[in-house]
N, C-alpha and C. Protein backbone atom coordinates (compact mmCIF):
# COMPACT_ATOMS: atom_id res chain seq x y z
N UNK A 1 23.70 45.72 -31.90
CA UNK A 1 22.34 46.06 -31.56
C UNK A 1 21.68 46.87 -32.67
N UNK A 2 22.51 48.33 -33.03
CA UNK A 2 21.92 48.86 -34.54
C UNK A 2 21.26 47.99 -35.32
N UNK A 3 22.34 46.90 -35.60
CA UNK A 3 22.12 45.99 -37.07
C UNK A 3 21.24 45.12 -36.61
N UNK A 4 20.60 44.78 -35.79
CA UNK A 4 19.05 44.29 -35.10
C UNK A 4 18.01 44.51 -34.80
N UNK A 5 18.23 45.76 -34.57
CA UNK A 5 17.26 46.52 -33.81
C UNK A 5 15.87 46.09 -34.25
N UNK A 6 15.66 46.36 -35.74
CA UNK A 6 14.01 45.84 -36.27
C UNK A 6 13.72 44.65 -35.67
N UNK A 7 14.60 43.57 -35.56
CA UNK A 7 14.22 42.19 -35.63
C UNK A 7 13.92 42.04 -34.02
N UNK A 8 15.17 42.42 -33.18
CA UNK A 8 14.44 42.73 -31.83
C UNK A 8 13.53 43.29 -31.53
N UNK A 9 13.05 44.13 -32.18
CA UNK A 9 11.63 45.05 -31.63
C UNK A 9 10.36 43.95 -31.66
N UNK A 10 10.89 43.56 -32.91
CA UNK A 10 9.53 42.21 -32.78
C UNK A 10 9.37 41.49 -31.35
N UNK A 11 9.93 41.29 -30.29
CA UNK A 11 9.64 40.64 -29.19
C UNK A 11 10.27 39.20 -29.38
N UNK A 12 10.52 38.82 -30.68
CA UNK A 12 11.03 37.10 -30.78
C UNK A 12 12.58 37.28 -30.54
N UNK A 13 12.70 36.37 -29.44
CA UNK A 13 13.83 36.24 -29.00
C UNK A 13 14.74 35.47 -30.30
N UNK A 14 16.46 36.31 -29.74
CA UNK A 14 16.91 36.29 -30.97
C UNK A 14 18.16 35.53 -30.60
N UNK A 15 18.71 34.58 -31.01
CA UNK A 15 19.73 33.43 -30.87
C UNK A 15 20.60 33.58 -31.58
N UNK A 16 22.07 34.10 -30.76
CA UNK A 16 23.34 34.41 -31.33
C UNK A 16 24.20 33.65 -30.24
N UNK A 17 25.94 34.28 -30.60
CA UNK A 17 26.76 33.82 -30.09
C UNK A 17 27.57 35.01 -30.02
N UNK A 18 28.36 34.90 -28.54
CA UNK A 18 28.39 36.56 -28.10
C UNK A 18 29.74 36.38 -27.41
N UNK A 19 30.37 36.79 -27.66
CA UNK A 19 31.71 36.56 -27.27
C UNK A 19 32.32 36.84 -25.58
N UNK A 20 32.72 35.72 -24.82
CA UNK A 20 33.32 35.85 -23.77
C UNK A 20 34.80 36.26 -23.75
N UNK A 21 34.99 37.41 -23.38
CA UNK A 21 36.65 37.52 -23.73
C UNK A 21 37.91 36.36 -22.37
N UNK A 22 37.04 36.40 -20.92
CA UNK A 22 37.32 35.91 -19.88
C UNK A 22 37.88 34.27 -20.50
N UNK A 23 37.01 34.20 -21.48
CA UNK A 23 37.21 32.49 -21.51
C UNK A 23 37.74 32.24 -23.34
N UNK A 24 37.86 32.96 -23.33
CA UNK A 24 38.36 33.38 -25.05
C UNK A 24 37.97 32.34 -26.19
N UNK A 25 36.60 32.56 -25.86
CA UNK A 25 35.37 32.12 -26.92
C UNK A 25 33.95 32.60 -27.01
N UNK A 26 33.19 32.02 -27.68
CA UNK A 26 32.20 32.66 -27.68
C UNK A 26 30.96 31.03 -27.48
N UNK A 27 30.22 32.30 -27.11
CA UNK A 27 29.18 31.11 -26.14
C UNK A 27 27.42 31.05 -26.81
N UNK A 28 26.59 30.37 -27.09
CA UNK A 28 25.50 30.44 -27.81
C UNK A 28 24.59 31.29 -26.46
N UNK A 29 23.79 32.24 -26.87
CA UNK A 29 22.87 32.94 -25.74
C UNK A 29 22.09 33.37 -26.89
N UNK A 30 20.78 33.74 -25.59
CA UNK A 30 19.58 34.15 -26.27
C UNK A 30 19.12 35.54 -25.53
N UNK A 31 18.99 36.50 -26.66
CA UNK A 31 18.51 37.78 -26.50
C UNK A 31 17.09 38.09 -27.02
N UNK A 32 16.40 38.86 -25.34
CA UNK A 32 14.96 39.16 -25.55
C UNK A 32 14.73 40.20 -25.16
N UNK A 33 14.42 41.15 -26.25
CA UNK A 33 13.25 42.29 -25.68
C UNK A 33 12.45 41.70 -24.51
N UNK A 34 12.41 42.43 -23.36
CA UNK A 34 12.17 42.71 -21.81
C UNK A 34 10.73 43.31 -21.58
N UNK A 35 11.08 44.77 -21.94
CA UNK A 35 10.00 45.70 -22.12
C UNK A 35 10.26 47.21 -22.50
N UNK A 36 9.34 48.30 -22.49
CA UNK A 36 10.14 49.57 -23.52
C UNK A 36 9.70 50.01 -22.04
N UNK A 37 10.23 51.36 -21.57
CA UNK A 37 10.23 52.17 -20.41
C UNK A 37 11.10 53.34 -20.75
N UNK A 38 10.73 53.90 -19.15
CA UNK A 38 11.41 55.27 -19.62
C UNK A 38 12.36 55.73 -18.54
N UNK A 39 13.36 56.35 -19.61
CA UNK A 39 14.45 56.27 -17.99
C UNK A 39 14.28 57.87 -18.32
N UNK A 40 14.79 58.96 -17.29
CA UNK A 40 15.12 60.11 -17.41
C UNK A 40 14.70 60.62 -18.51
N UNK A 41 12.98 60.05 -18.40
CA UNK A 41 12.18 60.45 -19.29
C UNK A 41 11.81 60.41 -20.80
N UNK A 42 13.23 59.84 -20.76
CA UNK A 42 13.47 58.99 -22.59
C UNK A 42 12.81 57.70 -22.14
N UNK A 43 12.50 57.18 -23.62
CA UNK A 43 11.74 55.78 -24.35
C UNK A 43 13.22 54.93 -24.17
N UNK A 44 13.33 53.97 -23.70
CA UNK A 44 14.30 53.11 -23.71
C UNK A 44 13.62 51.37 -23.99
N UNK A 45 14.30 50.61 -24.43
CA UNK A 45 14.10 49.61 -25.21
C UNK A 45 15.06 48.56 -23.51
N UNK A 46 14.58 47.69 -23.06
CA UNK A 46 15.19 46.75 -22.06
C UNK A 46 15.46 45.22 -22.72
N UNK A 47 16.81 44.73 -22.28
CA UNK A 47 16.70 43.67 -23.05
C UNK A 47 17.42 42.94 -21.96
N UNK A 48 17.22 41.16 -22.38
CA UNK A 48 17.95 40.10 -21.67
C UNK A 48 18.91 39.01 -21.95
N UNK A 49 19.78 38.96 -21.80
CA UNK A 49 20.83 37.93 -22.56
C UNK A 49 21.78 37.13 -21.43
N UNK A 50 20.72 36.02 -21.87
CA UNK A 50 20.93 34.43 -21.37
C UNK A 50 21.47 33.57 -22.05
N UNK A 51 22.30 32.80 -21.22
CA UNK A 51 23.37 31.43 -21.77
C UNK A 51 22.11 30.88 -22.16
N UNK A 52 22.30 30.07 -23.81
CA UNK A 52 21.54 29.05 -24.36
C UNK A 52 21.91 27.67 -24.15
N UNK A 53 21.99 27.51 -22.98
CA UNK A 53 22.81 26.10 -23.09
C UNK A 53 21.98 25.07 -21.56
N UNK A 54 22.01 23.92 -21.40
CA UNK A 54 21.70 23.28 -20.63
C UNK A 54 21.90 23.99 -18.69
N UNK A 55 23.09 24.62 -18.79
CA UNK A 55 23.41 24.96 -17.71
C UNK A 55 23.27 26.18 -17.13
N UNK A 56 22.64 26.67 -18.16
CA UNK A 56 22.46 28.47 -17.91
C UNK A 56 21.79 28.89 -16.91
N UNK A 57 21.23 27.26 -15.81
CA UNK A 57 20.45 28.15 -14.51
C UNK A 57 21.56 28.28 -13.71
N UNK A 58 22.81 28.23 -14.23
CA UNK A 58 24.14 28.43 -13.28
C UNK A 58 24.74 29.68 -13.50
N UNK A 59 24.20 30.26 -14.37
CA UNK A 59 24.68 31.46 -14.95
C UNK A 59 23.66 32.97 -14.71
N UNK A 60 24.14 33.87 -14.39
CA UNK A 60 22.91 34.68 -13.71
C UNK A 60 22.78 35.22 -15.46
N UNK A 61 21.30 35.98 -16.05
CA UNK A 61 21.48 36.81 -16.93
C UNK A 61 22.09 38.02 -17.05
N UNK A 62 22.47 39.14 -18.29
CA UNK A 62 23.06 40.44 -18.14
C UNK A 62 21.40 40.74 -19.00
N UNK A 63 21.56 42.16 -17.83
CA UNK A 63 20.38 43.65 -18.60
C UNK A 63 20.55 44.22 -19.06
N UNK A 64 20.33 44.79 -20.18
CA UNK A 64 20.75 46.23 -20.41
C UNK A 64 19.46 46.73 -20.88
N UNK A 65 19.50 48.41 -21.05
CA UNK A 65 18.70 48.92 -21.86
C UNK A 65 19.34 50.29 -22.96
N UNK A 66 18.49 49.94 -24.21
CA UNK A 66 19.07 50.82 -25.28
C UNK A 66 18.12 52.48 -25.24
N UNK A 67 18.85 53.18 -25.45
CA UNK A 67 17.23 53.96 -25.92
C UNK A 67 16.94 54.08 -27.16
N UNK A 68 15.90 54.50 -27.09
CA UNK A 68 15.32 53.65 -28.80
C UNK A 68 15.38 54.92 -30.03
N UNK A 69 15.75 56.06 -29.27
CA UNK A 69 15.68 57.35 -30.40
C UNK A 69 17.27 56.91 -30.95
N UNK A 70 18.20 57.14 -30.26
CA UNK A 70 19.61 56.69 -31.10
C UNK A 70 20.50 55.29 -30.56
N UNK A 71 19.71 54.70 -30.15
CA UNK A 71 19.96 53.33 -30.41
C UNK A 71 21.40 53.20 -29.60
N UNK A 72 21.91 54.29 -28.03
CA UNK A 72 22.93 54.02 -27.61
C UNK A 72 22.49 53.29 -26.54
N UNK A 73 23.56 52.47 -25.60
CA UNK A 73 23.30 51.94 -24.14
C UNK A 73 22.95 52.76 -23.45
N UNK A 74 22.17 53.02 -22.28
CA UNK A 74 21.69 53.63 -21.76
C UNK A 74 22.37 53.12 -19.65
N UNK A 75 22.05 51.68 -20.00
CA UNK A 75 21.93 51.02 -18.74
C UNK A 75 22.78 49.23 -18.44
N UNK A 76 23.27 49.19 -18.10
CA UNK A 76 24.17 47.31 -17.89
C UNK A 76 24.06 46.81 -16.77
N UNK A 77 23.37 45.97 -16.99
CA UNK A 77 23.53 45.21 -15.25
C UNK A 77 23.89 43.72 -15.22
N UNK A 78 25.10 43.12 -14.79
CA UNK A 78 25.45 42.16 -15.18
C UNK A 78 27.05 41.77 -14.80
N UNK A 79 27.24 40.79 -15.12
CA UNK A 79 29.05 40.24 -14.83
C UNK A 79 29.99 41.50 -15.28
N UNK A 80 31.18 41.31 -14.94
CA UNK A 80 31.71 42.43 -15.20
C UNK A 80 33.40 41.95 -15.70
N UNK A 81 34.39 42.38 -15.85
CA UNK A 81 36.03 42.06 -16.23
C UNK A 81 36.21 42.28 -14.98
N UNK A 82 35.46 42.99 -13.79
CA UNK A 82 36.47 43.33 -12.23
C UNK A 82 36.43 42.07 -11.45
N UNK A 83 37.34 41.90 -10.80
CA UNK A 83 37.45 40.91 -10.23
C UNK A 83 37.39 41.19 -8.72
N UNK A 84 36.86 40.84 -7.70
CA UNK A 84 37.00 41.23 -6.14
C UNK A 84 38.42 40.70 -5.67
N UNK A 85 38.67 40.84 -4.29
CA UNK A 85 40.22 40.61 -3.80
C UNK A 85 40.09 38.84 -4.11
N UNK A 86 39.07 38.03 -3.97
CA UNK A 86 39.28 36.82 -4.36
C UNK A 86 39.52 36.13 -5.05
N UNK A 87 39.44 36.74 -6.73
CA UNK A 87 39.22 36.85 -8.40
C UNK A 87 38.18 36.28 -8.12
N UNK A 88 36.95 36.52 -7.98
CA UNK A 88 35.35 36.12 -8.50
C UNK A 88 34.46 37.58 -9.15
N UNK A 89 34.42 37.45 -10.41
CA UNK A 89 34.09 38.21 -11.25
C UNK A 89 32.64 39.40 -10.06
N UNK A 90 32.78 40.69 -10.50
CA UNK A 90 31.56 41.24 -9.88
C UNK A 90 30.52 41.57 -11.03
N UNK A 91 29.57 41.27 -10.33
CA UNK A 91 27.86 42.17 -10.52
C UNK A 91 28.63 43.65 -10.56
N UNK A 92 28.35 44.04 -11.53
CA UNK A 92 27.91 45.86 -11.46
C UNK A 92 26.33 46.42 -12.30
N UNK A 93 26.51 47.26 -11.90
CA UNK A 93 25.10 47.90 -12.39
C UNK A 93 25.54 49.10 -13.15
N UNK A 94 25.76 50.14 -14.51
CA UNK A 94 27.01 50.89 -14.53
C UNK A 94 25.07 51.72 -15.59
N UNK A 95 24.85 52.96 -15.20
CA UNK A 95 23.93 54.06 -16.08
C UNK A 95 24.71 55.08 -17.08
N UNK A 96 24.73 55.17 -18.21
CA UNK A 96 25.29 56.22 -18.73
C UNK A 96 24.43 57.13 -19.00
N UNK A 97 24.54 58.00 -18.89
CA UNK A 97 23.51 59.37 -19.18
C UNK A 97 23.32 59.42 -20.67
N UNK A 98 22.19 60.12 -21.24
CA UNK A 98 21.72 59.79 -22.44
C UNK A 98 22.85 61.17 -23.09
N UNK A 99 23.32 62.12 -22.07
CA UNK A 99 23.58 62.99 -22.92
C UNK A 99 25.08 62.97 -22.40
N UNK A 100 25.63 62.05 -22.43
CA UNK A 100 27.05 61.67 -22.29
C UNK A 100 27.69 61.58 -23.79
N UNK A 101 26.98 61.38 -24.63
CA UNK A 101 27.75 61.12 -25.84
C UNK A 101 26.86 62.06 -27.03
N UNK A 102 27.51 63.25 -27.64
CA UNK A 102 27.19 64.39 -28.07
C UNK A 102 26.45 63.70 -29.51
N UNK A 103 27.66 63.18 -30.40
CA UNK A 103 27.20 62.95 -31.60
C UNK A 103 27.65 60.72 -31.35
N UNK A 104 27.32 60.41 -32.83
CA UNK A 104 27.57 59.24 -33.23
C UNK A 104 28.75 59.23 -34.28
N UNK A 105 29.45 57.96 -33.77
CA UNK A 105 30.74 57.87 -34.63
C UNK A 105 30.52 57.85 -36.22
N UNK A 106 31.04 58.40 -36.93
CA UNK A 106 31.23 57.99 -38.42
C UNK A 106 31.15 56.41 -38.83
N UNK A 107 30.13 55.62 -39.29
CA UNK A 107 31.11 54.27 -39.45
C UNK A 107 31.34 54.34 -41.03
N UNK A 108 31.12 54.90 -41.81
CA UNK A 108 32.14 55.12 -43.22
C UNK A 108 33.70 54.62 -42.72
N UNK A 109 34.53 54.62 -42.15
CA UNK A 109 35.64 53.60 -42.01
C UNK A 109 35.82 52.93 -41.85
N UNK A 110 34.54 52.26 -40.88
CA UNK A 110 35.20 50.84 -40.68
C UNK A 110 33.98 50.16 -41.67
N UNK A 111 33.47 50.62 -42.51
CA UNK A 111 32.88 49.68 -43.48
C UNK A 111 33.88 49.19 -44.66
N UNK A 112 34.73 49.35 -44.74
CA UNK A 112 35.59 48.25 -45.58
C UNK A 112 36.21 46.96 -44.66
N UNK A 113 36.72 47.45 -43.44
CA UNK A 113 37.52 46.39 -42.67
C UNK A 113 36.08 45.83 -42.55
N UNK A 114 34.94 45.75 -42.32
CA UNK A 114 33.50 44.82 -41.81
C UNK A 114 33.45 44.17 -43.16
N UNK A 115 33.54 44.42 -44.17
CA UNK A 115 32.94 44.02 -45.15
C UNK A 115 34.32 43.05 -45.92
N UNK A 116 35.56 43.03 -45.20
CA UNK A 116 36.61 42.54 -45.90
C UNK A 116 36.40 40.89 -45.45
N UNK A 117 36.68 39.92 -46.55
CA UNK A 117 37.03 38.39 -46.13
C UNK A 117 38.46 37.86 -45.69
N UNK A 118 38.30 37.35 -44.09
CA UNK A 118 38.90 37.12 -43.40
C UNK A 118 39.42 35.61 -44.15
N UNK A 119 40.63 35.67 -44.19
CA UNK A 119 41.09 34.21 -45.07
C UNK A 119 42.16 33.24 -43.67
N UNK A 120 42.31 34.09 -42.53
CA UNK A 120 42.55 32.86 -41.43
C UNK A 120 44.42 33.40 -41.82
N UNK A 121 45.07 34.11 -42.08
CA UNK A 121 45.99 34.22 -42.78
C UNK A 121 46.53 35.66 -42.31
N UNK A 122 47.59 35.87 -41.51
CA UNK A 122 48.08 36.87 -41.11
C UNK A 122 49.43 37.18 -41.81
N UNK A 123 50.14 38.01 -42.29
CA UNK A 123 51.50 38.55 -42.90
C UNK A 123 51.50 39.96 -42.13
N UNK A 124 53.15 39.96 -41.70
CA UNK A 124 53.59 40.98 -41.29
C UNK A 124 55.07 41.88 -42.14
């Protein structure tokens, strides 16, 4: 979301591929700025991410919202990894408080592993 953020603000929905871990692939969906609002009085940024595919009126969308001063989650509403006593995935709705998370991680470390070429090739 960081590494988007400008391009989402524009309102033009933005067409990626977003990884399902449940089904261990990744699936084409389309993400749209929603609308900006305010939760607990912060500016928050709302967004929507829908299956791009023929069948996606079978698929409910996931919500979230960012807030827009440090660019953390704020809000998720959507499928979840829990499963009910039946295994059918649940709806949750899950708020994190804006002041749940003090500072932002360093990413100075993991900018070499992001920036390294993956050659398909594992040694142990």
């Amino acid at each position: 979301m960081r590494e988007h953020w400008d391009a989402l603000a524009t309102g033009a929905p933005q067409h990626l591929d977003f990884l399902v871990p449940s089904r261990l692939r990744s699936y084409p969906f389309t993400l749209t700025l929603v609308d900006e609002e305010l939760m607990d009085g912060k500016p928050v940024r709302r967004f929507l991410l829908q299956l791009d595919t023929w069948y996606a009126f079978a698929i409910p969308p996931i919500s979230f919202a960012y807030a827009t001063d440090s660019k953390t989650i704020r809000e998720y509403q959507g499928a979840s990894n829990v499963r009910d006593p039946n295994g059918r995935t649940l709806n949750v709705r899950n708020e994190l408080p804006g002041r749940s998370r003090m500072t932002m991680a360093d990413p100075q470390p993991l900018a070499e592993p992001k920036a390294a070429h993956l050659d398909g090739v594992c040694t142990l």
